[in-house]
C-alpha atoms as a PDB file:
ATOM      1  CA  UNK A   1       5.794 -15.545  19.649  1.00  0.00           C
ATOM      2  CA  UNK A   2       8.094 -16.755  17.043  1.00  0.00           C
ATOM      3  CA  UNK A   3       9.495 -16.129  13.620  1.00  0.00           C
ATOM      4  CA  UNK A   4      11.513 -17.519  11.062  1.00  0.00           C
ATOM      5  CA  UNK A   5      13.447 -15.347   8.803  1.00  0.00           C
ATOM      6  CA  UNK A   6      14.188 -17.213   5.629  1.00  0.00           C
ATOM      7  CA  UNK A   7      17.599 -16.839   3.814  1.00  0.00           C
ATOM      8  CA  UNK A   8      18.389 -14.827   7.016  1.00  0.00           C
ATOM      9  CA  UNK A   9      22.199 -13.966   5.592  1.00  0.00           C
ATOM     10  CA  UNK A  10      23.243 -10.276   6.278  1.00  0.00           C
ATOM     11  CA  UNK A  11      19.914  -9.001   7.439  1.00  0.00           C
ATOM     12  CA  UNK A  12      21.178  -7.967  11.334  1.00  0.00           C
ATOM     13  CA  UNK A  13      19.449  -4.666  11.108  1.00  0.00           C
ATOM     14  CA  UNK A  14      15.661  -6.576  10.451  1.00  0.00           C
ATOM     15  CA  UNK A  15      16.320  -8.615  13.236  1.00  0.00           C
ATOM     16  CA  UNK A  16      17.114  -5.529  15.602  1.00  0.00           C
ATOM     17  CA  UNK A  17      14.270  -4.003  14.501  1.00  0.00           C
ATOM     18  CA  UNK A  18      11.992  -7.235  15.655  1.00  0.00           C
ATOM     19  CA  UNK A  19      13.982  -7.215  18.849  1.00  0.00           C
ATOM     20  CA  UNK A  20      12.801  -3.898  19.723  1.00  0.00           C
ATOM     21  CA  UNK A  21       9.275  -3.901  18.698  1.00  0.00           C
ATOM     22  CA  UNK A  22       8.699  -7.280  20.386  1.00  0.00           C
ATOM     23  CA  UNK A  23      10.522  -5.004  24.077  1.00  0.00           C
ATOM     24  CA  UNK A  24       8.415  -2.128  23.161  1.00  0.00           C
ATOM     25  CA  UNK A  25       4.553  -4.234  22.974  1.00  0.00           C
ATOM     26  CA  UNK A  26       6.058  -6.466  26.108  1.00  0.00           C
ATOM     27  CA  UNK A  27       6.165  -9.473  23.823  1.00  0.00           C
ATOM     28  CA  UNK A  28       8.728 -12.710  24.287  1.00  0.00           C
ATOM     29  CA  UNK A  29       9.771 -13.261  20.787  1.00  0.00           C
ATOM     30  CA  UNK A  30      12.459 -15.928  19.695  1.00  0.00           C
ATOM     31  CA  UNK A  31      13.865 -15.479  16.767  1.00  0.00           C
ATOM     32  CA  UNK A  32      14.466 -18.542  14.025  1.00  0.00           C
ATOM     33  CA  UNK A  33      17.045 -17.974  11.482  1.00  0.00           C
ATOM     34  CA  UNK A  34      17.671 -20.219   8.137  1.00  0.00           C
ATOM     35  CA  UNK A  35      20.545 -20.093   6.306  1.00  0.00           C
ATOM     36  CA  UNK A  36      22.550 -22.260   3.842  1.00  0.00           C
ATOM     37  CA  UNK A  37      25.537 -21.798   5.743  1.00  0.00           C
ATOM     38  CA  UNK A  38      26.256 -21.315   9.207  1.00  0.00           C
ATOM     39  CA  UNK A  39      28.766 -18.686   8.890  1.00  0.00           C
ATOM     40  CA  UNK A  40      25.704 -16.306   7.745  1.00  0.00           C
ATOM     41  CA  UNK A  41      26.390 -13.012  10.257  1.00  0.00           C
ATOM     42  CA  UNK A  42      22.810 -12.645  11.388  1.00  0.00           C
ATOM     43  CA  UNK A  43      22.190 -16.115  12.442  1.00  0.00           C
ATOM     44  CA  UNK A  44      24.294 -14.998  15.420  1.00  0.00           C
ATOM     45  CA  UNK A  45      21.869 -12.640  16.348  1.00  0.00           C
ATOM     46  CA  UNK A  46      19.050 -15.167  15.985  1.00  0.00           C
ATOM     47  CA  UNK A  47      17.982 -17.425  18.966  1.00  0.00           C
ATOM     48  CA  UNK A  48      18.183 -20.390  16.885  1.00  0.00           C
ATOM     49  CA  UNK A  49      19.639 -21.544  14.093  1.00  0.00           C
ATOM     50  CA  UNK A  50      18.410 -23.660  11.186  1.00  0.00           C
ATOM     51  CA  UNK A  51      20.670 -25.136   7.983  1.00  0.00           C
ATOM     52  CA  UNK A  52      18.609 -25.977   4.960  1.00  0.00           C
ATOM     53  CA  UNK A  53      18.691 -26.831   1.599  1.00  0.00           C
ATOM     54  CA  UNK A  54      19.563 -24.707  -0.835  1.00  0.00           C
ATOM     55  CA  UNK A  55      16.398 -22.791  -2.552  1.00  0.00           C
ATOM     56  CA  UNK A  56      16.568 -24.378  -6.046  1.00  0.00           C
ATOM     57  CA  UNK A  57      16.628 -27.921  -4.207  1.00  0.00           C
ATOM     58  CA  UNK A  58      13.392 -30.052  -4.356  1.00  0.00           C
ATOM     59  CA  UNK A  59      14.380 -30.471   0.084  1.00  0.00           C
ATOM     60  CA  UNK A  60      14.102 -26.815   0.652  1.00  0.00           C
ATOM     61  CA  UNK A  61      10.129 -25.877   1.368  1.00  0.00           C
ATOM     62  CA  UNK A  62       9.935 -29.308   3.158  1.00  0.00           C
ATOM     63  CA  UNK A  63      13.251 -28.349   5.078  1.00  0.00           C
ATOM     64  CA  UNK A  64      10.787 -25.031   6.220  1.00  0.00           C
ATOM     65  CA  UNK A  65       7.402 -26.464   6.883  1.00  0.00           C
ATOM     66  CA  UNK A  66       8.964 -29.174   9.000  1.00  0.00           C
ATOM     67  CA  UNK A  67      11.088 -26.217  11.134  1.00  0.00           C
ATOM     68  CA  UNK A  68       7.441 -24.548  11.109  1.00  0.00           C
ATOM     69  CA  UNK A  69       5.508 -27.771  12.210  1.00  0.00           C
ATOM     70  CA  UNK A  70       8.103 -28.390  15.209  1.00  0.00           C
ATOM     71  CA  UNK A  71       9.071 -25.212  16.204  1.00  0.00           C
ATOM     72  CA  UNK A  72       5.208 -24.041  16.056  1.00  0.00           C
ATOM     73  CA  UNK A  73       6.495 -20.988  14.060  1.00  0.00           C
ATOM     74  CA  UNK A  74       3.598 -18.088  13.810  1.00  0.00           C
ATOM     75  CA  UNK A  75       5.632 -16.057  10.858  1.00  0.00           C
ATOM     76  CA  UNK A  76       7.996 -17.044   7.818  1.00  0.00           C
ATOM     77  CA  UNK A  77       9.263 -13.643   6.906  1.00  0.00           C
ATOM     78  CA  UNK A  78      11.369 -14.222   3.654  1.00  0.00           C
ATOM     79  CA  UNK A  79      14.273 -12.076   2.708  1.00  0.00           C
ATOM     80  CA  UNK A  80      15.552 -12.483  -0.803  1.00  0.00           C
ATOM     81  CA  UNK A  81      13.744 -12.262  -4.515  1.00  0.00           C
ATOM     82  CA  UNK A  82      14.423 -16.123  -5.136  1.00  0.00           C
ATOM     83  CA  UNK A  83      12.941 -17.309  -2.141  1.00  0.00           C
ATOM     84  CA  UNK A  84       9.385 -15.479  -3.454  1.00  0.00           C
ATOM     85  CA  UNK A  85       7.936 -17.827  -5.880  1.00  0.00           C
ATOM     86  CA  UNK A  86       8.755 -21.037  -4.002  1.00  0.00           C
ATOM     87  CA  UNK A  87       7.411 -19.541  -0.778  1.00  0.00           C
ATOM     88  CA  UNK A  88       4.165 -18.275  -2.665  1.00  0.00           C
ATOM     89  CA  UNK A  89       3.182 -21.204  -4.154  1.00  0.00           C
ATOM     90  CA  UNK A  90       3.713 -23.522  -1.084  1.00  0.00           C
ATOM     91  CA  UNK A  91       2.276 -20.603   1.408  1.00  0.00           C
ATOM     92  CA  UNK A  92      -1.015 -22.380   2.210  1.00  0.00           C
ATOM     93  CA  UNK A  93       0.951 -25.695   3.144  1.00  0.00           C
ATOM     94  CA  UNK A  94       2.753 -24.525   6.554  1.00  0.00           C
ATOM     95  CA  UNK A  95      -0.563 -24.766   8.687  1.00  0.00           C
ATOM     96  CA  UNK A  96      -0.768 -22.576  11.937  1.00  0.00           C
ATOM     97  CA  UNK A  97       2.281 -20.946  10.082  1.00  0.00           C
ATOM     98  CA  UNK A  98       1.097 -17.400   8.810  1.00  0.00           C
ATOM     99  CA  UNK A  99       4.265 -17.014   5.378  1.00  0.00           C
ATOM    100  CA  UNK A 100       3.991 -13.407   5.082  1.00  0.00           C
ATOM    101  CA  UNK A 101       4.014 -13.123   1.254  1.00  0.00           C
ATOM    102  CA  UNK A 102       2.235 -11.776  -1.670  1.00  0.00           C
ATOM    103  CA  UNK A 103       0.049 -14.177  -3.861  1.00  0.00           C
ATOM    104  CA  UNK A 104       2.105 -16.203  -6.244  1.00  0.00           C
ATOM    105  CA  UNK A 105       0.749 -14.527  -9.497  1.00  0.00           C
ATOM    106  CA  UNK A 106       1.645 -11.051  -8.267  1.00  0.00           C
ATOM    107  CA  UNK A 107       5.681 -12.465  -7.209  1.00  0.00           C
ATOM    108  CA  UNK A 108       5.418 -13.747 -10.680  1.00  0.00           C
ATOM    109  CA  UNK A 109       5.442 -10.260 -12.615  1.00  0.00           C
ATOM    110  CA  UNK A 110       7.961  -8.839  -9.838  1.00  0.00           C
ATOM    111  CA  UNK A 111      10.358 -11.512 -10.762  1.00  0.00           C
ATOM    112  CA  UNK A 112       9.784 -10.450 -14.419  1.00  0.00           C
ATOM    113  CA  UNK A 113      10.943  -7.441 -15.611  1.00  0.00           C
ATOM    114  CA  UNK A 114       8.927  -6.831 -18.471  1.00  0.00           C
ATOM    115  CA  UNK A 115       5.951  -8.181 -16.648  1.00  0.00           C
ATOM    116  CA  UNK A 116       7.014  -5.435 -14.173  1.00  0.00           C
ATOM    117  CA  UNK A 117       6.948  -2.553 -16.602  1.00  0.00           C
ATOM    118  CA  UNK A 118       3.712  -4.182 -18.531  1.00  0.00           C
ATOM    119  CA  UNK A 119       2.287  -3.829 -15.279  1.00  0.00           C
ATOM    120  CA  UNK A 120       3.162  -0.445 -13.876  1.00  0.00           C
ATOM    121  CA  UNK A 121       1.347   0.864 -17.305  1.00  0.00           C
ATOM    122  CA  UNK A 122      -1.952  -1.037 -16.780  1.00  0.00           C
ATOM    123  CA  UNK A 123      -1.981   0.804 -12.976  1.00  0.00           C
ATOM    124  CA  UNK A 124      -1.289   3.845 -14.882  1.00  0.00           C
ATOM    125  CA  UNK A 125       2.212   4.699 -13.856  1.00  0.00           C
ATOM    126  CA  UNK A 126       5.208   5.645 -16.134  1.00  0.00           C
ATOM    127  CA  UNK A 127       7.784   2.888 -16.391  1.00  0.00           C
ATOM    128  CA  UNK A 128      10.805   2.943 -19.268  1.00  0.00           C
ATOM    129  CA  UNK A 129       9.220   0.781 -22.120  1.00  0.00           C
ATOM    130  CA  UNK A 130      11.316  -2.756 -22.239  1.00  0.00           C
ATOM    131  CA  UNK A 131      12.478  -4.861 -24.939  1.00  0.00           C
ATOM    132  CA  UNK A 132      14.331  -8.107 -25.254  1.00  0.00           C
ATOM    133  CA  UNK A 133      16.363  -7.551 -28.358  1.00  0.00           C
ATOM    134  CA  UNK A 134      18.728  -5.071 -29.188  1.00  0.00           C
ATOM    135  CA  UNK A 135      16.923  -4.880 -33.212  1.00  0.00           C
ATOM    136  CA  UNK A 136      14.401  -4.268 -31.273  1.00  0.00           C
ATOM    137  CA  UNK A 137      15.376  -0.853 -29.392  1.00  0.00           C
ATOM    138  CA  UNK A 138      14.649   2.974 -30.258  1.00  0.00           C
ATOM    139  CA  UNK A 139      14.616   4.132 -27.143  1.00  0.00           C
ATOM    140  CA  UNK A 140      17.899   6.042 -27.569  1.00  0.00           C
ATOM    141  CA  UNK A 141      21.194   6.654 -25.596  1.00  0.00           C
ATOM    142  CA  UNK A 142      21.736   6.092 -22.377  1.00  0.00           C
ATOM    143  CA  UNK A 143      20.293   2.694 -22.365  1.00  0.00           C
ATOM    144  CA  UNK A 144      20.053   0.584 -19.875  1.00  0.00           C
ATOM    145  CA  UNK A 145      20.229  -3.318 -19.859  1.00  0.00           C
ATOM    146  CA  UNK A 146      19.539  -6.072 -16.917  1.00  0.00           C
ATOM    147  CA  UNK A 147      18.596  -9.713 -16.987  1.00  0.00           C
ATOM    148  CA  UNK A 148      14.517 -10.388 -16.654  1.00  0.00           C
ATOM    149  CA  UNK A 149      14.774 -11.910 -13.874  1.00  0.00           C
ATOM    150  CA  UNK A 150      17.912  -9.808 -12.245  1.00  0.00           C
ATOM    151  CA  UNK A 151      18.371  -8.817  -8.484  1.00  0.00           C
ATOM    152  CA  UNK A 152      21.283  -6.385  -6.763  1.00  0.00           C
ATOM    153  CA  UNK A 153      22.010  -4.896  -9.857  1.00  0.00           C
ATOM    154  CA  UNK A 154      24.239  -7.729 -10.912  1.00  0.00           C
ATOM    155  CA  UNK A 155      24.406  -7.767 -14.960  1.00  0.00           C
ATOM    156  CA  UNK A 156      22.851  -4.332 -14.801  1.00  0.00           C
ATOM    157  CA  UNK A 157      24.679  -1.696 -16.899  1.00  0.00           C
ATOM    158  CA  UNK A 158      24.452   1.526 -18.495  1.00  0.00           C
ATOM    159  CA  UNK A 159      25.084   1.260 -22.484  1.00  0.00           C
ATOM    160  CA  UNK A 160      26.218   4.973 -23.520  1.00  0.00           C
ATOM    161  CA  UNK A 161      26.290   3.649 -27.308  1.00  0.00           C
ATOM    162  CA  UNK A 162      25.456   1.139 -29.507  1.00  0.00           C
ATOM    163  CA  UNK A 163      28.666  -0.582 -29.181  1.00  0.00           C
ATOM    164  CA  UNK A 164      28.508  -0.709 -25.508  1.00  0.00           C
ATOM    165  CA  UNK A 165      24.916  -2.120 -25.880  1.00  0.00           C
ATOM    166  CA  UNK A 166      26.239  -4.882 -28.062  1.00  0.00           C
ATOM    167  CA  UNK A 167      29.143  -5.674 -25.675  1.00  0.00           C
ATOM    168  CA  UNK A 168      26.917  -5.532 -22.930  1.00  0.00           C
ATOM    169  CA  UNK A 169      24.099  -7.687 -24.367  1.00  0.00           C
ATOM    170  CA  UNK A 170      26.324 -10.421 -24.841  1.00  0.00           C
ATOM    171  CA  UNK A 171      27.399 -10.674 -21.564  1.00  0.00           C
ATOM    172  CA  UNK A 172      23.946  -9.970 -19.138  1.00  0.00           C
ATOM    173  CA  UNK A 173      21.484 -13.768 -19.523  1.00  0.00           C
ATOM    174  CA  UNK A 174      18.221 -13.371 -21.086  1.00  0.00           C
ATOM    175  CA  UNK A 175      18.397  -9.314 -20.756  1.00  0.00           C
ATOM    176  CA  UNK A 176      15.671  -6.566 -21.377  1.00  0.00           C
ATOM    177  CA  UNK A 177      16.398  -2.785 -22.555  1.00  0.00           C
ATOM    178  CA  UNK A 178      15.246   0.027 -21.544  1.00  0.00           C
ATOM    179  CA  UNK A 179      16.043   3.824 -22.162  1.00  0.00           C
ATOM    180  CA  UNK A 180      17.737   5.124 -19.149  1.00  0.00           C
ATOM    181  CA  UNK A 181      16.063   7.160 -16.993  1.00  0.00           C
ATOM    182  CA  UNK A 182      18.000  10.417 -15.055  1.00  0.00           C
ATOM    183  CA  UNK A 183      17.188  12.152 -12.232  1.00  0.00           C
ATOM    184  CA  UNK A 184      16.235  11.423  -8.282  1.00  0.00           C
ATOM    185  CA  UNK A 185      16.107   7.777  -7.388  1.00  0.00           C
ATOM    186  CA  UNK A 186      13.856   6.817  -4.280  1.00  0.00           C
ATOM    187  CA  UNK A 187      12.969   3.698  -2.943  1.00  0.00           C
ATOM    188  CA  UNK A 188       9.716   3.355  -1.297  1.00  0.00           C
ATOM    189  CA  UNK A 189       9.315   1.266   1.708  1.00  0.00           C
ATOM    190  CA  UNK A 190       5.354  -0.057   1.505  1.00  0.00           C
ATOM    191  CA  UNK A 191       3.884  -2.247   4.927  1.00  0.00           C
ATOM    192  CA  UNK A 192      -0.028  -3.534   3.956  1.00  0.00           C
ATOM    193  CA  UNK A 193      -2.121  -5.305   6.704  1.00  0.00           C
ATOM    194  CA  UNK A 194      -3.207  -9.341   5.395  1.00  0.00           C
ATOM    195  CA  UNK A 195      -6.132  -7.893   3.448  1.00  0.00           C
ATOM    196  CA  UNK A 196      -3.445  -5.525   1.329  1.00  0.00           C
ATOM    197  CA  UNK A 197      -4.701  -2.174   2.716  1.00  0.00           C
ATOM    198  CA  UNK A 198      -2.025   0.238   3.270  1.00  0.00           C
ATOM    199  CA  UNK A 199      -0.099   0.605   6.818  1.00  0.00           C
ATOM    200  CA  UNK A 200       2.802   2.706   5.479  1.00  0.00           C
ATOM    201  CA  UNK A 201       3.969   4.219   2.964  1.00  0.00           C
ATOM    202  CA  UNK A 202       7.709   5.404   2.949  1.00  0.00           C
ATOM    203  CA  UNK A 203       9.500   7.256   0.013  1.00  0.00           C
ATOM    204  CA  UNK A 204      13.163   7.625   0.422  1.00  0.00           C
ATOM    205  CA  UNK A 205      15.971   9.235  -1.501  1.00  0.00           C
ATOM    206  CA  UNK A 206      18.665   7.042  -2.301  1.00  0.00           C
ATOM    207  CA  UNK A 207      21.546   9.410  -1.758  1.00  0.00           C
ATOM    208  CA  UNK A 208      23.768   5.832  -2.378  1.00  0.00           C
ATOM    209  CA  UNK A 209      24.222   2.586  -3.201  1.00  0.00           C
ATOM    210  CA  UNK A 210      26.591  -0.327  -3.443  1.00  0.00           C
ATOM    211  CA  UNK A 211      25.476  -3.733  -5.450  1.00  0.00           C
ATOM    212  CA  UNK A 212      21.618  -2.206  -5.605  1.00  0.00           C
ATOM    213  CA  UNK A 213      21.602  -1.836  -1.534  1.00  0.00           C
ATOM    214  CA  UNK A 214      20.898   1.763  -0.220  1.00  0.00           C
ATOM    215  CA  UNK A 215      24.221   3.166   1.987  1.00  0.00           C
ATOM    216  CA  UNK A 216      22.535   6.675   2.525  1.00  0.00           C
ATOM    217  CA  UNK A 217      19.024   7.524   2.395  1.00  0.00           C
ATOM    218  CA  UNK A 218      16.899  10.149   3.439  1.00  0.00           C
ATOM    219  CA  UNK A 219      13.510   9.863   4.354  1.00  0.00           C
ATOM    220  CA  UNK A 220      11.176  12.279   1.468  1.00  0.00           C
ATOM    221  CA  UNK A 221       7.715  12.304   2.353  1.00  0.00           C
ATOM    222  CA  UNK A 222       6.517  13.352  -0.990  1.00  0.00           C
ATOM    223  CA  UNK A 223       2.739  13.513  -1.290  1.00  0.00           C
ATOM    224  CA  UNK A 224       2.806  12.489  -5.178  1.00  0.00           C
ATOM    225  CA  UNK A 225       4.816   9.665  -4.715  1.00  0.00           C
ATOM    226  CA  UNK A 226       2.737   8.638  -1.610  1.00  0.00           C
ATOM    227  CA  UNK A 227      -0.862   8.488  -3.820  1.00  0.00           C
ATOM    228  CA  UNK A 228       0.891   6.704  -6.871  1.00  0.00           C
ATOM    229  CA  UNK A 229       1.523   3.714  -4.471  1.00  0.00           C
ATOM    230  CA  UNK A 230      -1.508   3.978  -3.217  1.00  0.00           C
ATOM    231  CA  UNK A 231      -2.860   3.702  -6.706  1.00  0.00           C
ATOM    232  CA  UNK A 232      -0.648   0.492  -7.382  1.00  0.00           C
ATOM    233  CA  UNK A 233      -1.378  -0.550  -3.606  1.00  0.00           C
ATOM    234  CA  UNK A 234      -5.166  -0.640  -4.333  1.00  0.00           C
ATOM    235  CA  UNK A 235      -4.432  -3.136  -7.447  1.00  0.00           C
ATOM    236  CA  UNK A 236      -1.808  -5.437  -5.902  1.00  0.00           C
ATOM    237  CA  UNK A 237      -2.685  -5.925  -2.546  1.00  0.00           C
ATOM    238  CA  UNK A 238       0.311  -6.947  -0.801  1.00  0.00           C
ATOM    239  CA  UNK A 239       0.617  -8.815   1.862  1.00  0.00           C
ATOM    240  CA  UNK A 240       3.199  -7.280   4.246  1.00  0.00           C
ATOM    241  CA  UNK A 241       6.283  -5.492   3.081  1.00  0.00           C
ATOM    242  CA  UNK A 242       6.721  -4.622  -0.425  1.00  0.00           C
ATOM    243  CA  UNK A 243       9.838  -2.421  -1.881  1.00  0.00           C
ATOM    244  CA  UNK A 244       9.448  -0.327  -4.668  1.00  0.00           C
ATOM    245  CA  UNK A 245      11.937   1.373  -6.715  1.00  0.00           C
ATOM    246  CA  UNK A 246      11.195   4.350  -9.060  1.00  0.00           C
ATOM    247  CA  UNK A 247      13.317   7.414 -10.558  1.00  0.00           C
ATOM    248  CA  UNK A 248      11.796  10.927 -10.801  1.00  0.00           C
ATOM    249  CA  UNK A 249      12.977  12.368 -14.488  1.00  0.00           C
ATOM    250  CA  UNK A 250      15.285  14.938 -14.069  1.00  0.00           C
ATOM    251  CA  UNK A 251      13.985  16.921 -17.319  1.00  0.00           C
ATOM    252  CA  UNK A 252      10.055  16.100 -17.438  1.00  0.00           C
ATOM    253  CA  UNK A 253       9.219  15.511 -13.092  1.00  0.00           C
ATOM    254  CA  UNK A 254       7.338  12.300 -14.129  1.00  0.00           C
ATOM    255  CA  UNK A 255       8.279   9.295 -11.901  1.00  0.00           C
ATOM    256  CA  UNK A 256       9.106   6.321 -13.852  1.00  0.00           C
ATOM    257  CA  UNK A 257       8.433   3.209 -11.659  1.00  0.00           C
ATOM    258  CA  UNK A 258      11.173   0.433 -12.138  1.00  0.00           C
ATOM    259  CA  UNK A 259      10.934  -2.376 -10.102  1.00  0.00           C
ATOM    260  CA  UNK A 260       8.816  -4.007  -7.639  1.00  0.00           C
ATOM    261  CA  UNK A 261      10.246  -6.060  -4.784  1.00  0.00           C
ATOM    262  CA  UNK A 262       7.664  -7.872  -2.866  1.00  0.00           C
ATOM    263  CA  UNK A 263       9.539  -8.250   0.772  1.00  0.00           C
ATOM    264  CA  UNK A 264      11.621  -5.974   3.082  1.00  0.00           C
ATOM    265  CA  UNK A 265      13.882  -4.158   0.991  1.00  0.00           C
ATOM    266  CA  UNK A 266      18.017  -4.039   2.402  1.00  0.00           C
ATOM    267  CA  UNK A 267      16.543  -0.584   3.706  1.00  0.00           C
ATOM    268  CA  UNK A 268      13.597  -1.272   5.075  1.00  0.00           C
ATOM    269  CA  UNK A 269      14.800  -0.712   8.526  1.00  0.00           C
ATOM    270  CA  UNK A 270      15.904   2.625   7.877  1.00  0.00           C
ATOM    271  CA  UNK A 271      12.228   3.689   7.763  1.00  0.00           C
ATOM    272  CA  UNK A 272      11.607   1.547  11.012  1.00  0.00           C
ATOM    273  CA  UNK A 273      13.677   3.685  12.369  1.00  0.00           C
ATOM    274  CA  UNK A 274      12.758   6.781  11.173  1.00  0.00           C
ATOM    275  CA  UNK A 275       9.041   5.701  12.247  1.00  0.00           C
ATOM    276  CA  UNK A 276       7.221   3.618   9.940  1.00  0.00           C
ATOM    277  CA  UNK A 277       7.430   0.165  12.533  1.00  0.00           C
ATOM    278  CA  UNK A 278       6.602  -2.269   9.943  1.00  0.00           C
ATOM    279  CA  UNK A 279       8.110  -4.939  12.617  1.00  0.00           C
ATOM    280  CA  UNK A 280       5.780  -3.318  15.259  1.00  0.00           C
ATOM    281  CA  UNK A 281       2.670  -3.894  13.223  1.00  0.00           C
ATOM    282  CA  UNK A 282       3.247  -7.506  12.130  1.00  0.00           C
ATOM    283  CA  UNK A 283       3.436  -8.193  15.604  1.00  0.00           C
ATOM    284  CA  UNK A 284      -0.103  -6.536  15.867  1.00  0.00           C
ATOM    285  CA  UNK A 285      -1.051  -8.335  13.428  1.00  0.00           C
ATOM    286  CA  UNK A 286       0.351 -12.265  14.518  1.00  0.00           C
ATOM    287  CA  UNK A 287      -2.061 -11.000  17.810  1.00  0.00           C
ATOM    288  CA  UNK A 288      -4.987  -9.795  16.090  1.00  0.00           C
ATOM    289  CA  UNK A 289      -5.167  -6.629  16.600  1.00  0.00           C
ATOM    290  CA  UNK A 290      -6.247  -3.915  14.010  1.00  0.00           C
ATOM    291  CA  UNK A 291      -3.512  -1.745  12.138  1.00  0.00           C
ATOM    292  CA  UNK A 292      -5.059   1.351   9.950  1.00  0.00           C
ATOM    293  CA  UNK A 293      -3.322   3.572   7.806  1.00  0.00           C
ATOM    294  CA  UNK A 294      -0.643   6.256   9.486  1.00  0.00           C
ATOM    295  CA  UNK A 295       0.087   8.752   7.244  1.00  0.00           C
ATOM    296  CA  UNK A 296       3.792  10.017   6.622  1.00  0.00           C
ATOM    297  CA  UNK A 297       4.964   7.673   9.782  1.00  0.00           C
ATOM    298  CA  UNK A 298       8.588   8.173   9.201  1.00  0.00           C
ATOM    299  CA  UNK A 299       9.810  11.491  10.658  1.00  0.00           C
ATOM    300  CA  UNK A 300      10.476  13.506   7.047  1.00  0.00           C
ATOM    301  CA  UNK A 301      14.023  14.143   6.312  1.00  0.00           C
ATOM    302  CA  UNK A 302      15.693  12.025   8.469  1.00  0.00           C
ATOM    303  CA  UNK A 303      18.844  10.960   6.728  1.00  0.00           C
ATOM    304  CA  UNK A 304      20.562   7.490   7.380  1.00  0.00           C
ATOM    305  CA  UNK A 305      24.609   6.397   6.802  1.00  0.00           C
ATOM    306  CA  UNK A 306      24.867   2.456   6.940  1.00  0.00           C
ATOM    307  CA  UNK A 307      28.331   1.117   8.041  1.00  0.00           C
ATOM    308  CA  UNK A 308      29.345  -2.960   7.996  1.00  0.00           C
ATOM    309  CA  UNK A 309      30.275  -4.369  10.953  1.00  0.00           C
ATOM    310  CA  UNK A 310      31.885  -8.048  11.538  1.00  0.00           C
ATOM    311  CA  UNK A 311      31.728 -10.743  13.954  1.00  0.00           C
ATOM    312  CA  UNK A 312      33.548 -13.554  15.125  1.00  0.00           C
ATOM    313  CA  UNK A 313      32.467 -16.871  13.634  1.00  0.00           C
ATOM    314  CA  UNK A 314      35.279 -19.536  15.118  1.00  0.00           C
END
């Protein structure tokens, strides 16, 4: 079997976690990684390598289906939030290729923020009402502002003031506010079958974070949590991994959703780990088997530490 990981970069722990559900189901799996650069960590740990254009490039889908033609890939996997639209739109043009993505209108309102929010209310979920203008906001202090179309928390900031809102809003591109939102942030880890039926659903604490990536987690299995995504699962049928952010109020209990990112999260593998094989079952799946619904997978309260490592490049 093989699979290309697209915009492969830092994601070492994804490809471990392939490594050892391919050795646990007795499958020989190679491993394609693409990368703009070669110096990208993780293509080390790939069993080949592949340079492409960069993603805004008009070379860069052609670059992949003609790695997927030749290689006679069975999986793209993509990694990062600007590889989603490009990927989705071109998905039915890689042949024998299976690009494990949601459908291009769905990546559309998770590369929106305001489409986002718009769209956790019509599944009937809280999420912190946006708007595009400061005029335009009332949703009182904290605020919180972020570009549309943001990713790793760059340009994100929390506005204490008016002041700070103004200073803010002229430096984050094409920004929305929102009233910001205390209490318990969680990320939750969501694996659906082709058909978008649920495989896994995995709430996690994020106990913390550097540049929007999760550093310590710990695994909540918490049973309102689990049916809201099942609610928004049931409307948005994914297809594969989908990472979902949400914070529960620390004054009301209501969980405001905030973001929806439609491919393995930075901490996805942490609830591999803990249980919830999302790299097992896509490997079921690329051999047609069946894959039903395992509740609470990941072993509850588990708790994670990430550490960077390097690696010699020259």
């Amino acid at each position: 079997m093989k699979i290309l990981f697209t915009s492969i970069g830092r994601r070492v722990e994804l490809v471990q976690a392939f490594r050892a559900a391919a050795e646990k189901q007795s499958i020989e799996l190679r491993i394609y990684g693409a990368d703009i650069t070669e110096s990208a960590p993780a293509l080390y740990f790939c069993d080949q390598t592949v340079l492409v254009p960069r993603i805004g490039e008009a070379a860069y889908i052609p670059a992949l289906k003609e790695v997927c033609h030749k290689e006679t890939i069975d999986a793209l996997i993509p990694t990062i939030d600007t590889d989603l639209l490009a990927l989705a739109e071109h998905k039915d043009e890689f042949g024998s290729t299976k690009v494990i993505i949601s459908s291009a209108d769905k990546i559309r309102i998770c590369r929106d923020k305001r489409l986002t929010a718009e769209y956790f209310h019509s599944v009937g979920l809280f999420s912190p009402q946006p708007v595009d203008s400061i005029a335009l906001y009332e949703g009182g202090y904290p605020a919180f502002i972020k570009p549309r179309d943001g990713s790793s928390s760059i340009f994100a900031y929390k506005a204490q003031n008016e002041d700070e809102l103004a200073a803010y809003a002229g430096q984050v591109p094409d920004y929305i506010i929102q009233p910001y939102i205390g209490g318990i942030e969680y990320t939750v880890d969501v694996f659906c079958d082709w058909d978008g039926d649920p495989v896994y659903i995995t709430p996690r604490i994020r106990l913390a974070v550097r540049s929007g990536e999760v550093l310590k987690t710990q695994i909540d299995q918490d049973e309102k949590i689990i049916y809201e995504i099942k609610r928004l699962a049931a409307d948005f049928k994914p297809c594969g991994p989908i990472t979902i952010q949400l914070i529960r109020d620390e004054n009301t209990g209501n969980d405001y959703y905030i973001e929806i990112n439609p491919r393995f999260g930075g901490g996805a593998p942490l609830s591999i780990k803990a249980g919830a094989d999302s790299a097992e079952a896509i490997l079921r799946l690329l051999n047609g088997e069946k894959v039903g619904y395992i509740d609470k997978a990941a072993e509850d309260g588990a708790v994670y530490s990430r550490f960077d490592q390097s690696i010699r490049i020259k």
